[in-house]
PDB file of N, CA and C in Angstrom:
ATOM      1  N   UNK A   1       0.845  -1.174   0.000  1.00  0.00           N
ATOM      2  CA  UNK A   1       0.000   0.000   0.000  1.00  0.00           C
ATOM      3  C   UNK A   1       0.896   1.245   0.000  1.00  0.00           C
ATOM      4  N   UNK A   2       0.660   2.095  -1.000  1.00  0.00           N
ATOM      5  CA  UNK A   2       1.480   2.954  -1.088  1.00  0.00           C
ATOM      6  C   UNK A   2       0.979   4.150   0.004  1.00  0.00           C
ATOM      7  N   UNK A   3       1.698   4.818   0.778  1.00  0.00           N
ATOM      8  CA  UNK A   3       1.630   5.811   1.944  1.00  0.00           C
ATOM      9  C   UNK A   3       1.440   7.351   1.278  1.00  0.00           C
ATOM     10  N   UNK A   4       1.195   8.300   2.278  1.00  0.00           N
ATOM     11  CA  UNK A   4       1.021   9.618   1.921  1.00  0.00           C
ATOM     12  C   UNK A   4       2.409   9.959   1.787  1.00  0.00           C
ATOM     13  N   UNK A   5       3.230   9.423   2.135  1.00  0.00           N
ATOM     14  CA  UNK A   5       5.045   9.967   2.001  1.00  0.00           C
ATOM     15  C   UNK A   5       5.434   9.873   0.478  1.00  0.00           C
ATOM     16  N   UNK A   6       4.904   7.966   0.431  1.00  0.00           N
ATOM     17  CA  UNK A   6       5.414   7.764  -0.831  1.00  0.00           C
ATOM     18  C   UNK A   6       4.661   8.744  -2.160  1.00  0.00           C
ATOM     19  N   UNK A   7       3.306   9.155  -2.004  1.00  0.00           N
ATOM     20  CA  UNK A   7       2.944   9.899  -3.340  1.00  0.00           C
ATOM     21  C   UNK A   7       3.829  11.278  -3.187  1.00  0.00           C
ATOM     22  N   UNK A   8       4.118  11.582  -1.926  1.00  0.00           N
ATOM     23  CA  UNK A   8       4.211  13.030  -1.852  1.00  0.00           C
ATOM     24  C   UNK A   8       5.624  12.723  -2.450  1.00  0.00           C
ATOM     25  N   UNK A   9       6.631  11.909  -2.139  1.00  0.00           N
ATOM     26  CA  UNK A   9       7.684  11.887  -2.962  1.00  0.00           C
ATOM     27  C   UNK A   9       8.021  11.499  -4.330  1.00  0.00           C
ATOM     28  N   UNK A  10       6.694  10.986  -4.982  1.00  0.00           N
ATOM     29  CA  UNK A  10       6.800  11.016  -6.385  1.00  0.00           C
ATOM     30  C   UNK A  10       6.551  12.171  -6.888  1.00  0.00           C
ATOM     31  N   UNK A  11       5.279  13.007  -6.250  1.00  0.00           N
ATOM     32  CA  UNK A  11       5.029  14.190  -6.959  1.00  0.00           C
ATOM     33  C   UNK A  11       6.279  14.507  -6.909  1.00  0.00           C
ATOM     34  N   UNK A  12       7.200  15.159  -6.085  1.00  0.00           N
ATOM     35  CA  UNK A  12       8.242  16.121  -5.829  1.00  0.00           C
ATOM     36  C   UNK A  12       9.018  15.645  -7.377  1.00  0.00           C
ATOM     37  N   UNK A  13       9.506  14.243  -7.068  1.00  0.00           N
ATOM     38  CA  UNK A  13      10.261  13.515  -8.062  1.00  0.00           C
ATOM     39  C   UNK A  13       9.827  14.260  -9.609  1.00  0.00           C
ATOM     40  N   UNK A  14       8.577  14.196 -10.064  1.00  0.00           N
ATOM     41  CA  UNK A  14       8.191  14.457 -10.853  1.00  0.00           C
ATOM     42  C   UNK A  14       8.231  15.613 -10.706  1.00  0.00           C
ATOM     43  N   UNK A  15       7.993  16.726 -10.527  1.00  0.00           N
ATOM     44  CA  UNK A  15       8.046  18.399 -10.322  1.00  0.00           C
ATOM     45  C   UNK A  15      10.139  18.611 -11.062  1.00  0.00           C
ATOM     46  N   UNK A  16      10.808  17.884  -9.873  1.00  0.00           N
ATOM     47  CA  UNK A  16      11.936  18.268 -10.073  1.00  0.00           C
ATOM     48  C   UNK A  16      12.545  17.593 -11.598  1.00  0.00           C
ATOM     49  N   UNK A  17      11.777  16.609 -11.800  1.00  0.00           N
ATOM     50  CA  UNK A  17      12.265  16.470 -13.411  1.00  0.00           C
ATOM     51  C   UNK A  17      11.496  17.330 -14.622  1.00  0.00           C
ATOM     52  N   UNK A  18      10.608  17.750 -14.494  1.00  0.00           N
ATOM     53  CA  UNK A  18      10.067  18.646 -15.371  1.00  0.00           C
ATOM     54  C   UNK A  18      10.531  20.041 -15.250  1.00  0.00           C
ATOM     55  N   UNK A  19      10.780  20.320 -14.186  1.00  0.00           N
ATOM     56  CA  UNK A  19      11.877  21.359 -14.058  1.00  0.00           C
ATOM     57  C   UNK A  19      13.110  21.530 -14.584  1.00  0.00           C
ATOM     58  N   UNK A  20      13.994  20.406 -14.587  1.00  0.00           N
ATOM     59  CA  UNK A  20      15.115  20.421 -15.167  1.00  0.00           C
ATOM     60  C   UNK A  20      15.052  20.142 -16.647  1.00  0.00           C
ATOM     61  N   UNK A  21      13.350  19.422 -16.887  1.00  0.00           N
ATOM     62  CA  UNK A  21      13.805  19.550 -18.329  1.00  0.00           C
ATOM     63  C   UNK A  21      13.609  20.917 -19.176  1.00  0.00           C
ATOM     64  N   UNK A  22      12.941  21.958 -18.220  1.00  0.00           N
ATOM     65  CA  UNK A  22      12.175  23.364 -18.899  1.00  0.00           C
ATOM     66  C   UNK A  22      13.607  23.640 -18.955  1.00  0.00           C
ATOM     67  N   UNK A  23      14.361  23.811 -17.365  1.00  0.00           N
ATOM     68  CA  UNK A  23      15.850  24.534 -17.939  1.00  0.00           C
ATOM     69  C   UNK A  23      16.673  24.260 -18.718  1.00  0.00           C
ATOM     70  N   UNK A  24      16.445  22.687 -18.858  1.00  0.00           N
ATOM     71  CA  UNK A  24      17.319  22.208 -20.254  1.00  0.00           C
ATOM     72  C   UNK A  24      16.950  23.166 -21.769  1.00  0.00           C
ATOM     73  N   UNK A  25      15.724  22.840 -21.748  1.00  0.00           N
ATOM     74  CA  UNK A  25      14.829  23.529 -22.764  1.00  0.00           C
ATOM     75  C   UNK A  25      15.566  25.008 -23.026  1.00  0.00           C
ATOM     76  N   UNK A  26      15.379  25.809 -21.641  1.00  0.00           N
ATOM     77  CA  UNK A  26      15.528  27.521 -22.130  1.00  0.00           C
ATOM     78  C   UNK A  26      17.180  27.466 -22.330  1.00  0.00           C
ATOM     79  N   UNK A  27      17.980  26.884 -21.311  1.00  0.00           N
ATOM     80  CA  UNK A  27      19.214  26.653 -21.847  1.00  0.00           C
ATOM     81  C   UNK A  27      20.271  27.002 -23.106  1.00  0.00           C
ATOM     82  N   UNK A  28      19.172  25.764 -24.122  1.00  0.00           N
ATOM     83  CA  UNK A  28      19.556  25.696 -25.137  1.00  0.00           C
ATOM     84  C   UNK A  28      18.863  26.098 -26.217  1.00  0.00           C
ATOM     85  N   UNK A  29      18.142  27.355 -26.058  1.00  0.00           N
ATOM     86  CA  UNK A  29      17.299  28.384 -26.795  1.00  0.00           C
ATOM     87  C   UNK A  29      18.029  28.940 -27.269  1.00  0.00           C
ATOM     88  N   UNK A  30      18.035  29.597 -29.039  1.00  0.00           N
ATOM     89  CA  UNK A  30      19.044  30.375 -29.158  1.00  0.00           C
ATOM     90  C   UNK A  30      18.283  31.791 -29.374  1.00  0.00           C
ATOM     91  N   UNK A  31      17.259  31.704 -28.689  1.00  0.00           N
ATOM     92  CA  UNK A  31      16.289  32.700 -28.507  1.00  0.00           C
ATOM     93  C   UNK A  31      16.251  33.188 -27.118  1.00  0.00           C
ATOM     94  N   UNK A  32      16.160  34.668 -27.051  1.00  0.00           N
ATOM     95  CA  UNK A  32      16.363  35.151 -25.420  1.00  0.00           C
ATOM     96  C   UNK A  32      14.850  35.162 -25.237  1.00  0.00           C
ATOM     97  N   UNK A  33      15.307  34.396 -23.616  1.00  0.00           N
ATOM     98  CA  UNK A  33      13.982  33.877 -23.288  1.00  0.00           C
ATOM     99  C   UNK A  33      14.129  34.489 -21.646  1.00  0.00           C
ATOM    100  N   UNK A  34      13.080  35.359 -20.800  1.00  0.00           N
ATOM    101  CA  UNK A  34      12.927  36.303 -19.961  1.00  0.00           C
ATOM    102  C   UNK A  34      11.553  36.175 -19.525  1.00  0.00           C
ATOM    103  N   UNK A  35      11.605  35.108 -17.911  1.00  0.00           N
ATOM    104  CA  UNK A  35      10.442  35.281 -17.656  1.00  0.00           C
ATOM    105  C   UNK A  35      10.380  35.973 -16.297  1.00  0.00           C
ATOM    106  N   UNK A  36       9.014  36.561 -16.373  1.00  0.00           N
ATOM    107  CA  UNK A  36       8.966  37.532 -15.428  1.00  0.00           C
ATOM    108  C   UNK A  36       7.606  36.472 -14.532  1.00  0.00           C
ATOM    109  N   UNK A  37       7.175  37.560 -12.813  1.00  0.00           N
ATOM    110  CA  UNK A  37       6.294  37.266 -12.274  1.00  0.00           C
ATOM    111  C   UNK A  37       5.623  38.292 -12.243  1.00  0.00           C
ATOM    112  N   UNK A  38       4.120  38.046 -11.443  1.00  0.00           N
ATOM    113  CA  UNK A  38       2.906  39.150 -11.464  1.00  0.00           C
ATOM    114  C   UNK A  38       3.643  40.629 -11.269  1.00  0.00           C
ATOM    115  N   UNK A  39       4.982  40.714 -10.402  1.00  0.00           N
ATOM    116  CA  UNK A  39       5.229  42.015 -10.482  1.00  0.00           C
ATOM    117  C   UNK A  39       6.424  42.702 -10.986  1.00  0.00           C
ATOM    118  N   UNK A  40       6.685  41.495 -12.110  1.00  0.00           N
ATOM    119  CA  UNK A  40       7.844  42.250 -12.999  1.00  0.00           C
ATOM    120  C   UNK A  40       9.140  41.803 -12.867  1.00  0.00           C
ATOM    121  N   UNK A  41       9.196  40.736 -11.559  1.00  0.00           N
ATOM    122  CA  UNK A  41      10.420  40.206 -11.053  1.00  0.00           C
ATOM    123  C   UNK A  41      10.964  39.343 -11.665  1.00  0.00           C
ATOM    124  N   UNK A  42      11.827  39.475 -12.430  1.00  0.00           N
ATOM    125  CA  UNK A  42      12.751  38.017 -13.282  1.00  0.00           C
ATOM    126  C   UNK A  42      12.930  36.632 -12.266  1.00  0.00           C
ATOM    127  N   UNK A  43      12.261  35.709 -12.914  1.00  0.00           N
ATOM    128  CA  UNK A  43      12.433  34.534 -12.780  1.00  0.00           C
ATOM    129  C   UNK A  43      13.514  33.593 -13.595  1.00  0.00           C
ATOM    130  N   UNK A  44      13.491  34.035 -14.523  1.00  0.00           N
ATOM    131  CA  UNK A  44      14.771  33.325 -15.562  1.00  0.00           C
ATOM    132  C   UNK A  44      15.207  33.729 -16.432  1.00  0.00           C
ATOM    133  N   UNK A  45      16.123  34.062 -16.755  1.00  0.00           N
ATOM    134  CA  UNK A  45      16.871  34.747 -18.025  1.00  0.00           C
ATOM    135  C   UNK A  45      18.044  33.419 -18.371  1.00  0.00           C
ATOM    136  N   UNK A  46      17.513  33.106 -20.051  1.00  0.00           N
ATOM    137  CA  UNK A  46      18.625  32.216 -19.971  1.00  0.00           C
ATOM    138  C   UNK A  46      19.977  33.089 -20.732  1.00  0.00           C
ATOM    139  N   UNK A  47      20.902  32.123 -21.563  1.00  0.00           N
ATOM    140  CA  UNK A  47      22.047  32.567 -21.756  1.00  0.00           C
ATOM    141  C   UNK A  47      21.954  33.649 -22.517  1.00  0.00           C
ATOM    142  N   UNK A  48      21.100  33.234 -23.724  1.00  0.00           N
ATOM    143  CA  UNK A  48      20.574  33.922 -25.039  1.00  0.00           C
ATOM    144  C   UNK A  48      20.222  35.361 -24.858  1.00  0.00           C
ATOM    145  N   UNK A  49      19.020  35.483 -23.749  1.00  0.00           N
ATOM    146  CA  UNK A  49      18.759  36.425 -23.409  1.00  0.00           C
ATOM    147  C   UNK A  49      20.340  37.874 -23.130  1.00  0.00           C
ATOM    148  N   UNK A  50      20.974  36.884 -21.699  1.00  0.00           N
ATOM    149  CA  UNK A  50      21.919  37.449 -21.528  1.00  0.00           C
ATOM    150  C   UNK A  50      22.968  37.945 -22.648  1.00  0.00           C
ATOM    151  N   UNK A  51      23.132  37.209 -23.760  1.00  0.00           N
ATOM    152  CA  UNK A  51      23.984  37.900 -24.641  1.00  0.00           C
ATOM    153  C   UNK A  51      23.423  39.084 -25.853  1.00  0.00           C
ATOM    154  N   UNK A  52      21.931  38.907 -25.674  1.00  0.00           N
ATOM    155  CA  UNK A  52      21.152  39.785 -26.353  1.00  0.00           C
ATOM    156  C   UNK A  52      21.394  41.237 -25.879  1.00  0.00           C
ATOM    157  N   UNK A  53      20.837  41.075 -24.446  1.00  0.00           N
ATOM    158  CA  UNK A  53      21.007  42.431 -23.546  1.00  0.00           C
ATOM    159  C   UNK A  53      21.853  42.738 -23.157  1.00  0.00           C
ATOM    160  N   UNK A  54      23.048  41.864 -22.924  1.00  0.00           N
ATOM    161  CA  UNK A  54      24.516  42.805 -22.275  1.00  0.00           C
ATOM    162  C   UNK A  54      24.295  42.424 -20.961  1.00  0.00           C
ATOM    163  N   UNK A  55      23.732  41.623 -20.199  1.00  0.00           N
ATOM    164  CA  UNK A  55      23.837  41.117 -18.777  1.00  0.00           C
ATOM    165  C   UNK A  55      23.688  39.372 -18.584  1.00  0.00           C
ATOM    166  N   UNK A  56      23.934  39.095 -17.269  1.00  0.00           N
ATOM    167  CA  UNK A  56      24.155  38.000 -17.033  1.00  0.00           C
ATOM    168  C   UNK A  56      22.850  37.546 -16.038  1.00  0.00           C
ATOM    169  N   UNK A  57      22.811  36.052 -16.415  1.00  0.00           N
ATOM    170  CA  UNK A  57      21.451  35.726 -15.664  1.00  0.00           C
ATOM    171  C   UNK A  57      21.602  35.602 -14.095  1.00  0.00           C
ATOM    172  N   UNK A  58      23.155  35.486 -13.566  1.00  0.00           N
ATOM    173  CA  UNK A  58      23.335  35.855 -12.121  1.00  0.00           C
ATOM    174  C   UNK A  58      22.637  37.719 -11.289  1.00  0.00           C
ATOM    175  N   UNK A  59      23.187  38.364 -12.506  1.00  0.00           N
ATOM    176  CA  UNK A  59      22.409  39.502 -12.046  1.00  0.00           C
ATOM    177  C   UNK A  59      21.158  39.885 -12.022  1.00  0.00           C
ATOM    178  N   UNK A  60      20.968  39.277 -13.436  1.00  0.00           N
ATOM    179  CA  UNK A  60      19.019  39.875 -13.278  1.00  0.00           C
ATOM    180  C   UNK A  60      18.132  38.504 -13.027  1.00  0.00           C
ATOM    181  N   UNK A  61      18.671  37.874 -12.661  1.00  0.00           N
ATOM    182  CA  UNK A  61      17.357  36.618 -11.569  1.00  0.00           C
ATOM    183  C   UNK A  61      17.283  37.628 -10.189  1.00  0.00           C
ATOM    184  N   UNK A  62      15.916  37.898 -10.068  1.00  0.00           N
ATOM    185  CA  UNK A  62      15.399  38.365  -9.102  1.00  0.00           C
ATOM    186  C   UNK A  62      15.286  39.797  -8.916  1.00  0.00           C
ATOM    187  N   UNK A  63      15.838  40.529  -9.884  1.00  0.00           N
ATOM    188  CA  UNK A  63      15.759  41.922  -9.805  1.00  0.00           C
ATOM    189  C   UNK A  63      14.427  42.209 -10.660  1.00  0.00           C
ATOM    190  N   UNK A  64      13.935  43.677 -11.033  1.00  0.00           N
ATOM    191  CA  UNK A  64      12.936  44.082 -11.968  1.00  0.00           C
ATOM    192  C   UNK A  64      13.483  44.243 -12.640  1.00  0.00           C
ATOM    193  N   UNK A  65      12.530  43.549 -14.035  1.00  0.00           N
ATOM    194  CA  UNK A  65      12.859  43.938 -15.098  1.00  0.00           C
ATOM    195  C   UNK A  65      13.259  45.388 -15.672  1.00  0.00           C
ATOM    196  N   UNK A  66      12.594  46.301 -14.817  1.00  0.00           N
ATOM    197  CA  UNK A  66      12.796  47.697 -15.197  1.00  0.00           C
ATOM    198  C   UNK A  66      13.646  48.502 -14.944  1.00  0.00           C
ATOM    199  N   UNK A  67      15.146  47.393 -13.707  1.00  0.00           N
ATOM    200  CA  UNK A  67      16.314  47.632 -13.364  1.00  0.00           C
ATOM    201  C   UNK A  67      17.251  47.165 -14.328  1.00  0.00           C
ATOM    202  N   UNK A  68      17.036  46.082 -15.060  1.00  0.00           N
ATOM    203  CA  UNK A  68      18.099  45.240 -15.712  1.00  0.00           C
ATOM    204  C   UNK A  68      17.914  45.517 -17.051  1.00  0.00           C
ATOM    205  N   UNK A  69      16.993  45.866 -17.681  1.00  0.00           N
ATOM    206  CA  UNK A  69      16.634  46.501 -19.013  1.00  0.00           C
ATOM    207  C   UNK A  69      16.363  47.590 -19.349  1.00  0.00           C
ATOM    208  N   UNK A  70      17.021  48.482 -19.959  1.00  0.00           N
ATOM    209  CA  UNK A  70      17.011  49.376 -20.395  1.00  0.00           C
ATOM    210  C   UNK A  70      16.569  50.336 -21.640  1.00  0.00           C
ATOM    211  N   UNK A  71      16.374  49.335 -22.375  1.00  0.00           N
ATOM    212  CA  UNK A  71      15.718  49.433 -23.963  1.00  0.00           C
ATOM    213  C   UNK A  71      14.331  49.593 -24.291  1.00  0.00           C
ATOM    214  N   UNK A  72      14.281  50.789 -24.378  1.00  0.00           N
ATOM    215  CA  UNK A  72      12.670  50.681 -24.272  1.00  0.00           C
ATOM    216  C   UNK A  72      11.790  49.973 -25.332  1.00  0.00           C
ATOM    217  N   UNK A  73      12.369  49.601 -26.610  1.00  0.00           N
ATOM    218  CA  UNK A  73      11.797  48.629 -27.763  1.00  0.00           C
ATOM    219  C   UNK A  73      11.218  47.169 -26.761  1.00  0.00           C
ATOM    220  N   UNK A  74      12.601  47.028 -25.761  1.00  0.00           N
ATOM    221  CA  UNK A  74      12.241  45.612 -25.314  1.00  0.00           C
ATOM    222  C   UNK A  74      11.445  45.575 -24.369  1.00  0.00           C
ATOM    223  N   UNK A  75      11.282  46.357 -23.439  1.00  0.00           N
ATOM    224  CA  UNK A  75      10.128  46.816 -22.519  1.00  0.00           C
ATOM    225  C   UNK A  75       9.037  46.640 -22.432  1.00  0.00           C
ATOM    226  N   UNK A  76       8.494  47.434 -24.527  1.00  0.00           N
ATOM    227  CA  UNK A  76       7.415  47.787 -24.901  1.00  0.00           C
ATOM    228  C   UNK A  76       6.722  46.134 -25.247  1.00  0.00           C
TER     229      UNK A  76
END
């Protein structure tokens, strides 16, 4: 009989592999890819992005977008 531990550790299992496969995914985008949350806060910038804009995804994970970008074309 499978327990409340054991589903709860498959979900996780499963969460953390679909996760790694999205970052695999944006990774190897050769498209800059920049996602934001409800209030503008970078969640992921992959490489692409970073060489588009002139920054690195260490700096703008977690800042506003409206700190780390400057271009108003890309803004808009």
């Amino acid at each position: 009989v499978e327990t409340v531990r054991d589903q709860l550790q498959q979900r996780f299992h499963t969460i953390l592999t679909q996760k790694n496969e999205q970052d695999a995914l944006f990774e190897s985008m050769v498209e800059g890819v920049v996602a934001l949350d409800h209030n503008h806060m970078i969640l992921h910038f992959n490489p692409a992005a970073g060489q588009i804009l002139g920054v690195t995804a260490q700096f703008a994970i977690g800042r506003s977008i409206y700190d780390v970008i400057r271009v108003k074309e890309v803004l808009d």
